[in-house]
PDB file of N, CA and C in Angstrom:
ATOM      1  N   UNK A   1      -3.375  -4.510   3.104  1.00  0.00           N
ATOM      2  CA  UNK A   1      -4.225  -5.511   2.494  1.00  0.00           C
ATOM      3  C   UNK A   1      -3.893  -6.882   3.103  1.00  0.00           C
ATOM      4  N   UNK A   2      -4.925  -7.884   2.955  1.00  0.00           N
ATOM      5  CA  UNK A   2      -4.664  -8.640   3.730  1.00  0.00           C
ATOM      6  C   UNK A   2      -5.411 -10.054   2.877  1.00  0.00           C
ATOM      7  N   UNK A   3      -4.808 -10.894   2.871  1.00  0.00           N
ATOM      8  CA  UNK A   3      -5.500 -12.424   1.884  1.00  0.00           C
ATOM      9  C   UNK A   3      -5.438 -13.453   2.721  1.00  0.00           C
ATOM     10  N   UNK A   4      -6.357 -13.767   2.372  1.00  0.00           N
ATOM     11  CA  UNK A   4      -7.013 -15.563   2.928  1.00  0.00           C
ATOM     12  C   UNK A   4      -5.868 -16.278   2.236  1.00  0.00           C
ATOM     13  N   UNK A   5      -6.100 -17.925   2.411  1.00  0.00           N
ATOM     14  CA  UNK A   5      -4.803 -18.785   1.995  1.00  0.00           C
ATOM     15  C   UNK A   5      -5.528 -19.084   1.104  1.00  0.00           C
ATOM     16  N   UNK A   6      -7.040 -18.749   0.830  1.00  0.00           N
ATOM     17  CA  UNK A   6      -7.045 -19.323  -0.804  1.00  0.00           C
ATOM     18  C   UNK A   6      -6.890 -18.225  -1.502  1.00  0.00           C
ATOM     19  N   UNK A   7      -6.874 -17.089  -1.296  1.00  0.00           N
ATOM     20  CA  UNK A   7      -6.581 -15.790  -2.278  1.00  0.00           C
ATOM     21  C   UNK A   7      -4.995 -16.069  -2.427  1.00  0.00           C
ATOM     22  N   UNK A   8      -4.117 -16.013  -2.007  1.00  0.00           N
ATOM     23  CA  UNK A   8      -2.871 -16.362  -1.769  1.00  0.00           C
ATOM     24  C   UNK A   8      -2.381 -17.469  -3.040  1.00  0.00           C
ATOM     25  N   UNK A   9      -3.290 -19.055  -2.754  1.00  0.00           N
ATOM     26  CA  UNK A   9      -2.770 -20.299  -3.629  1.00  0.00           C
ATOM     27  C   UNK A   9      -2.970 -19.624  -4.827  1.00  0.00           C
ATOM     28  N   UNK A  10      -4.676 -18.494  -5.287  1.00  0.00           N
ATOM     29  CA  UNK A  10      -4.764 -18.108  -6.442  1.00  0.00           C
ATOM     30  C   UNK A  10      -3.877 -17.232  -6.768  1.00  0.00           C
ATOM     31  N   UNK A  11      -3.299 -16.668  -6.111  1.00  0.00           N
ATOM     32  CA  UNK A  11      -2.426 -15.491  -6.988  1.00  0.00           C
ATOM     33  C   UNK A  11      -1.081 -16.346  -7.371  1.00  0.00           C
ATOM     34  N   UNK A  12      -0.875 -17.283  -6.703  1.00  0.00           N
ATOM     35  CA  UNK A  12       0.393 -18.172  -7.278  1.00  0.00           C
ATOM     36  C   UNK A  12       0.156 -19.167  -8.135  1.00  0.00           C
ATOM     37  N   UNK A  13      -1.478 -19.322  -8.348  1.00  0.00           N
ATOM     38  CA  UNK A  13      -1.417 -20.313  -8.985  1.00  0.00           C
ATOM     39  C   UNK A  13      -1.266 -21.827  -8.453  1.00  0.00           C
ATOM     40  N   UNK A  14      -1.290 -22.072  -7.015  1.00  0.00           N
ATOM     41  CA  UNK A  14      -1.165 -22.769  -6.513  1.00  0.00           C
ATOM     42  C   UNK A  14      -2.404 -23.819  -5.889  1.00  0.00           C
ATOM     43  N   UNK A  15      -2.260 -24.688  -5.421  1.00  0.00           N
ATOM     44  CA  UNK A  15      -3.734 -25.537  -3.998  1.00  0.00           C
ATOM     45  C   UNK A  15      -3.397 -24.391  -2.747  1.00  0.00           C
ATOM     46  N   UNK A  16      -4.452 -24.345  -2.042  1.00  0.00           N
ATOM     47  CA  UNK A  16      -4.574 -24.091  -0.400  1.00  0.00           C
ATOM     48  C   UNK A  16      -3.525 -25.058  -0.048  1.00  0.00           C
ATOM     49  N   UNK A  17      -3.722 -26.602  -0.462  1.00  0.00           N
ATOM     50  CA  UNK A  17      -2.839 -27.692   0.382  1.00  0.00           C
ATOM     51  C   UNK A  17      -1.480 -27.488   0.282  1.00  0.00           C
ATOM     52  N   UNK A  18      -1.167 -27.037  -1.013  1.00  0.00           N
ATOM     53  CA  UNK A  18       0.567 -26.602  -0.867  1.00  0.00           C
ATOM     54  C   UNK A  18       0.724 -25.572   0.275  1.00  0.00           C
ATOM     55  N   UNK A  19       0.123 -24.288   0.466  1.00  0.00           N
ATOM     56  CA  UNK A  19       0.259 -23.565   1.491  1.00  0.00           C
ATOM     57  C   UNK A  19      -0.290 -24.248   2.808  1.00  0.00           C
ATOM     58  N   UNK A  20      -0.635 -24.541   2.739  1.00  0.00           N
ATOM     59  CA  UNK A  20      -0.704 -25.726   4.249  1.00  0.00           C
ATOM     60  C   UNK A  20       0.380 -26.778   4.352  1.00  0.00           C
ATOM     61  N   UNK A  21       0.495 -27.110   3.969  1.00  0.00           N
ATOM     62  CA  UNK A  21       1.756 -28.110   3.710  1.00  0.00           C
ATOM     63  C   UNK A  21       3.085 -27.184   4.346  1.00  0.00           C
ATOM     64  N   UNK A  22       3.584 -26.059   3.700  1.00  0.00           N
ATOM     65  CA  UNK A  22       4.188 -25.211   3.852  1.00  0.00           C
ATOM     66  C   UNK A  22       4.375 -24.613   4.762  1.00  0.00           C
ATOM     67  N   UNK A  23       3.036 -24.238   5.602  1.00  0.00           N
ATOM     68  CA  UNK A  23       3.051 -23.845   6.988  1.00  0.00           C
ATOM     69  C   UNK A  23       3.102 -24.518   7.745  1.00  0.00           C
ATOM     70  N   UNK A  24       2.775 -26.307   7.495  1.00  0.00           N
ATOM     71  CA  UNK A  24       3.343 -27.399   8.443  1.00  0.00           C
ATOM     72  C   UNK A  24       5.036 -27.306   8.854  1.00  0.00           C
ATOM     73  N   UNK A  25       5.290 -27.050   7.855  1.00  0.00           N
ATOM     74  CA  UNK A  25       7.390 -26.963   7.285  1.00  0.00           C
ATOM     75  C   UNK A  25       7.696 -25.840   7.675  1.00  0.00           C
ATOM     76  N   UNK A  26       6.938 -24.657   8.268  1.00  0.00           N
ATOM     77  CA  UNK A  26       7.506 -23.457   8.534  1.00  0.00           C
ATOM     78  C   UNK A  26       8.331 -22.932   7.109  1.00  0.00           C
ATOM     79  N   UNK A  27       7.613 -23.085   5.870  1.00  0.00           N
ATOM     80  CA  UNK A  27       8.182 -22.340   4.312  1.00  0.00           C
ATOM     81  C   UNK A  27       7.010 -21.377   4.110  1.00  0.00           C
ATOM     82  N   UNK A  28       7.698 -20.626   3.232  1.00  0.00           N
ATOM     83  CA  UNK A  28       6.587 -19.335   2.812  1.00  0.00           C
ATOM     84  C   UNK A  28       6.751 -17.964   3.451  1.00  0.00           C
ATOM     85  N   UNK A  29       6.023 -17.718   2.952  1.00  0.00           N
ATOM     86  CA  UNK A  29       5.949 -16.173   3.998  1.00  0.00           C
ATOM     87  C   UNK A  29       4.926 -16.407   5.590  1.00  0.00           C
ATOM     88  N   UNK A  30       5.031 -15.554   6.167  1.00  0.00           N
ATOM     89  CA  UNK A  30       4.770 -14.828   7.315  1.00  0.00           C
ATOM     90  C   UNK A  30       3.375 -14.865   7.655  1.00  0.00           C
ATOM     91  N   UNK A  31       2.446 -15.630   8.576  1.00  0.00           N
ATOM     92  CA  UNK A  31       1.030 -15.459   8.203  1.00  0.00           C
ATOM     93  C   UNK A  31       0.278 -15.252   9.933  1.00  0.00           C
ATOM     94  N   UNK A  32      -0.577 -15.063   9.818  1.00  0.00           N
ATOM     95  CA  UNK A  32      -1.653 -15.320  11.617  1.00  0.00           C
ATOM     96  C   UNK A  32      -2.411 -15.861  11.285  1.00  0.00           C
ATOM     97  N   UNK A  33      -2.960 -16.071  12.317  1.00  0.00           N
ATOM     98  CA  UNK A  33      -4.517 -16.868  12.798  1.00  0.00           C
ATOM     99  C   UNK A  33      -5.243 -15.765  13.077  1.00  0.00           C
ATOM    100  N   UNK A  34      -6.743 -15.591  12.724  1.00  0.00           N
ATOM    101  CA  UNK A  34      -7.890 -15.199  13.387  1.00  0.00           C
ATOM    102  C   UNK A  34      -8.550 -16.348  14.468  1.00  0.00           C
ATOM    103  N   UNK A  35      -8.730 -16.045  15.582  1.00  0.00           N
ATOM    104  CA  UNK A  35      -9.512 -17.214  16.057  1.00  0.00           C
ATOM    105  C   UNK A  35      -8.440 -18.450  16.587  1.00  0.00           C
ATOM    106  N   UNK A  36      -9.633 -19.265  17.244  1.00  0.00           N
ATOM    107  CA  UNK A  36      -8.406 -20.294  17.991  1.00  0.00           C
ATOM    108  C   UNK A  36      -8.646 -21.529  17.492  1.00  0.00           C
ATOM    109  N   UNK A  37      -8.056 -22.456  17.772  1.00  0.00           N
ATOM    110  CA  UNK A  37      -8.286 -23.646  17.357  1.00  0.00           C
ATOM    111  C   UNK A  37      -8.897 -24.546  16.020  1.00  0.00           C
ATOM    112  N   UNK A  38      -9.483 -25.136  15.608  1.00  0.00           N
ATOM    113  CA  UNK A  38      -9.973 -25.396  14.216  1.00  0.00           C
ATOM    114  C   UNK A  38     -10.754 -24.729  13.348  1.00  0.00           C
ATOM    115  N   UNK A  39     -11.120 -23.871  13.859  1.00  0.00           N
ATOM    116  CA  UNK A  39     -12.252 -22.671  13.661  1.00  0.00           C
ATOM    117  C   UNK A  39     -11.066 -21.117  13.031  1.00  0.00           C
ATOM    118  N   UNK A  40      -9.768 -21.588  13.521  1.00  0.00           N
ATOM    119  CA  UNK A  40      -8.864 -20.305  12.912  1.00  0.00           C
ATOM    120  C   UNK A  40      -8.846 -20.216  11.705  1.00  0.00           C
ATOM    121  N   UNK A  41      -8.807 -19.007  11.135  1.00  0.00           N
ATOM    122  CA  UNK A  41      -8.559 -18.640   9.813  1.00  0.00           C
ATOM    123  C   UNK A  41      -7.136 -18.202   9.613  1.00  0.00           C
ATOM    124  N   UNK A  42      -6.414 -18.213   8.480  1.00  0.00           N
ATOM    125  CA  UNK A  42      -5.021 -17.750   8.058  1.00  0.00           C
ATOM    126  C   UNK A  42      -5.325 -16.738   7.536  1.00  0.00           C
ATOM    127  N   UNK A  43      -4.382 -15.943   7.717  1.00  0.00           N
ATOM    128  CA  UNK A  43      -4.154 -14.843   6.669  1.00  0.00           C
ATOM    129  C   UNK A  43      -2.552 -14.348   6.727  1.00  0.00           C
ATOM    130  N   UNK A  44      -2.286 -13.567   5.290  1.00  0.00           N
ATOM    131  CA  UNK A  44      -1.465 -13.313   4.927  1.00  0.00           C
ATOM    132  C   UNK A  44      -0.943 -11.670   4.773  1.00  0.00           C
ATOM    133  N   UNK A  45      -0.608 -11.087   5.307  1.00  0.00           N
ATOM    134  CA  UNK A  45      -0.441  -9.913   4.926  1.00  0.00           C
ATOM    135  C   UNK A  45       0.393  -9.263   3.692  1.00  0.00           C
ATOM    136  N   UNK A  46       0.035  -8.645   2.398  1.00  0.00           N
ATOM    137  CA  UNK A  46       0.724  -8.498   1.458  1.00  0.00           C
ATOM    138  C   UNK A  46       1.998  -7.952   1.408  1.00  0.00           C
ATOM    139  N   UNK A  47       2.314  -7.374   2.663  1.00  0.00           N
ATOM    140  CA  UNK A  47       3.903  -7.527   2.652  1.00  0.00           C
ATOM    141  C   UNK A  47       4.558  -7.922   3.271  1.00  0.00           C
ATOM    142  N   UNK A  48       4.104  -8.831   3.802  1.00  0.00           N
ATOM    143  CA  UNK A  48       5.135 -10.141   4.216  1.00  0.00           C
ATOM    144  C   UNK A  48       4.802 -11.064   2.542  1.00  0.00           C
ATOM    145  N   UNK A  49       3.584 -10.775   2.052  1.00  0.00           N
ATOM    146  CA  UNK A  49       4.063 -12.193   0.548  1.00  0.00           C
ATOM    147  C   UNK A  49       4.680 -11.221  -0.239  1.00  0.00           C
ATOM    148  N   UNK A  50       4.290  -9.781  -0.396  1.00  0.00           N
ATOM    149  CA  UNK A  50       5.355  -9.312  -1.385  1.00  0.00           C
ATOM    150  C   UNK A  50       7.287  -9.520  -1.086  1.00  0.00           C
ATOM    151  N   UNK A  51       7.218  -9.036   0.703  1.00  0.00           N
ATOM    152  CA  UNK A  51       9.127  -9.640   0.674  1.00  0.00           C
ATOM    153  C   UNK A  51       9.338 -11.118   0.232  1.00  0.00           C
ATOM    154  N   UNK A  52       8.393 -12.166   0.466  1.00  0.00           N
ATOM    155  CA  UNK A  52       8.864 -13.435   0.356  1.00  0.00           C
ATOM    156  C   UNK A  52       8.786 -13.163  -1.236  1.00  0.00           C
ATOM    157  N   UNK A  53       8.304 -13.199  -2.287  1.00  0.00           N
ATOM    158  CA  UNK A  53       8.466 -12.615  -3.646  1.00  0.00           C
ATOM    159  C   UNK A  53       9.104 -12.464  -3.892  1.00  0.00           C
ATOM    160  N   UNK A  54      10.053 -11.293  -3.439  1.00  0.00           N
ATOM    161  CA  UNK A  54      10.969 -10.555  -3.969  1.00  0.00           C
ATOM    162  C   UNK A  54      12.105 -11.418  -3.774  1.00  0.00           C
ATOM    163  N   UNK A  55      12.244 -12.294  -2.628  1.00  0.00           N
ATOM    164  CA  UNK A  55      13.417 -13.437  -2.192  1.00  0.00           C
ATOM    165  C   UNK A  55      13.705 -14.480  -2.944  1.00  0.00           C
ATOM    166  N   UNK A  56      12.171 -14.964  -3.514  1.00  0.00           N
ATOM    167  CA  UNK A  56      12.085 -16.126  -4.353  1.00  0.00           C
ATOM    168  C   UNK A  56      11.511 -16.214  -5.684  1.00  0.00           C
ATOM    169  N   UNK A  57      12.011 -17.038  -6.580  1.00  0.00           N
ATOM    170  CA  UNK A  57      11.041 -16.932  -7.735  1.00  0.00           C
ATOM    171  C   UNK A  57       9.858 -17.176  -7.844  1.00  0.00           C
ATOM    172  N   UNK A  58       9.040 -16.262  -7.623  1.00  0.00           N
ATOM    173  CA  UNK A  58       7.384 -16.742  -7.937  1.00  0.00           C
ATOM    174  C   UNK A  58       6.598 -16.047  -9.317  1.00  0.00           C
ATOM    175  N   UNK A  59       6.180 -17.006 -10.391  1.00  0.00           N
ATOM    176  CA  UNK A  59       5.619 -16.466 -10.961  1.00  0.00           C
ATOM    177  C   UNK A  59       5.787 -16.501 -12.135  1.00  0.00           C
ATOM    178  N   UNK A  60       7.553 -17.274 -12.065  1.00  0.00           N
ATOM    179  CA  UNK A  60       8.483 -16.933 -13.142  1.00  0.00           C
ATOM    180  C   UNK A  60       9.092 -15.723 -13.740  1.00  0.00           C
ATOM    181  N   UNK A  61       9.117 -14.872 -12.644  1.00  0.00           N
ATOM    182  CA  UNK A  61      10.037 -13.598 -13.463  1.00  0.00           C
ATOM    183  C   UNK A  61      11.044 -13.509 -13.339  1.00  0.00           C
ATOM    184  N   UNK A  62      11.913 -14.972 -13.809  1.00  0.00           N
ATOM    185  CA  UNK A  62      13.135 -14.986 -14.293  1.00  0.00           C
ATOM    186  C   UNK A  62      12.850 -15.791 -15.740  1.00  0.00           C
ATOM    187  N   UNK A  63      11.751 -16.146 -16.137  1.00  0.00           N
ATOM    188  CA  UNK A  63      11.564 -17.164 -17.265  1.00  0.00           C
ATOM    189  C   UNK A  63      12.004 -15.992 -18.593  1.00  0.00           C
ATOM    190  N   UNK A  64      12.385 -16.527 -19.453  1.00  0.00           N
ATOM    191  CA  UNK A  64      12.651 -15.718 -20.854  1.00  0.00           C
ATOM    192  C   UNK A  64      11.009 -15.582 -21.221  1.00  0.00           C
ATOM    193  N   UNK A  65      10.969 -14.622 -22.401  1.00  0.00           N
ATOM    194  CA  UNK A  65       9.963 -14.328 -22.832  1.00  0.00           C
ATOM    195  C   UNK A  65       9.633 -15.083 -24.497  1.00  0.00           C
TER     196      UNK A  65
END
């Protein structure tokens, strides 16, 4: 499976701009380009965001209940 960077901000709950931001900083998980230049699209492959997950807290599943 494979997610766009806005499927991605939604499943975290996040902006696109934080994940852009992020990929400016080289943070996050693991992503490609479709395409070249301004016209590229990101994507994410779900297991490269599921390992970054599992590394970091996302989501809060360390929060008490």
């Amino acid at each position: 499976m494979i997610l766009t960077s806005q499927e991605l901000a939604s499943r975290w709950k996040m902006t696109d701009q934080i994940l852009r931001k992020w990929r400016m900083e080289n943070k996050g998980p693991r992503y490609f380009k479709l395409g070249e230049g301004e016209k590229a699209s990101v994507r994410y492959r779900i297991e490269d965001v599921e390992a970054w997950e599992s590394q970091h807290d996302i989501g809060g599943k360390n929060e008490p209940e």
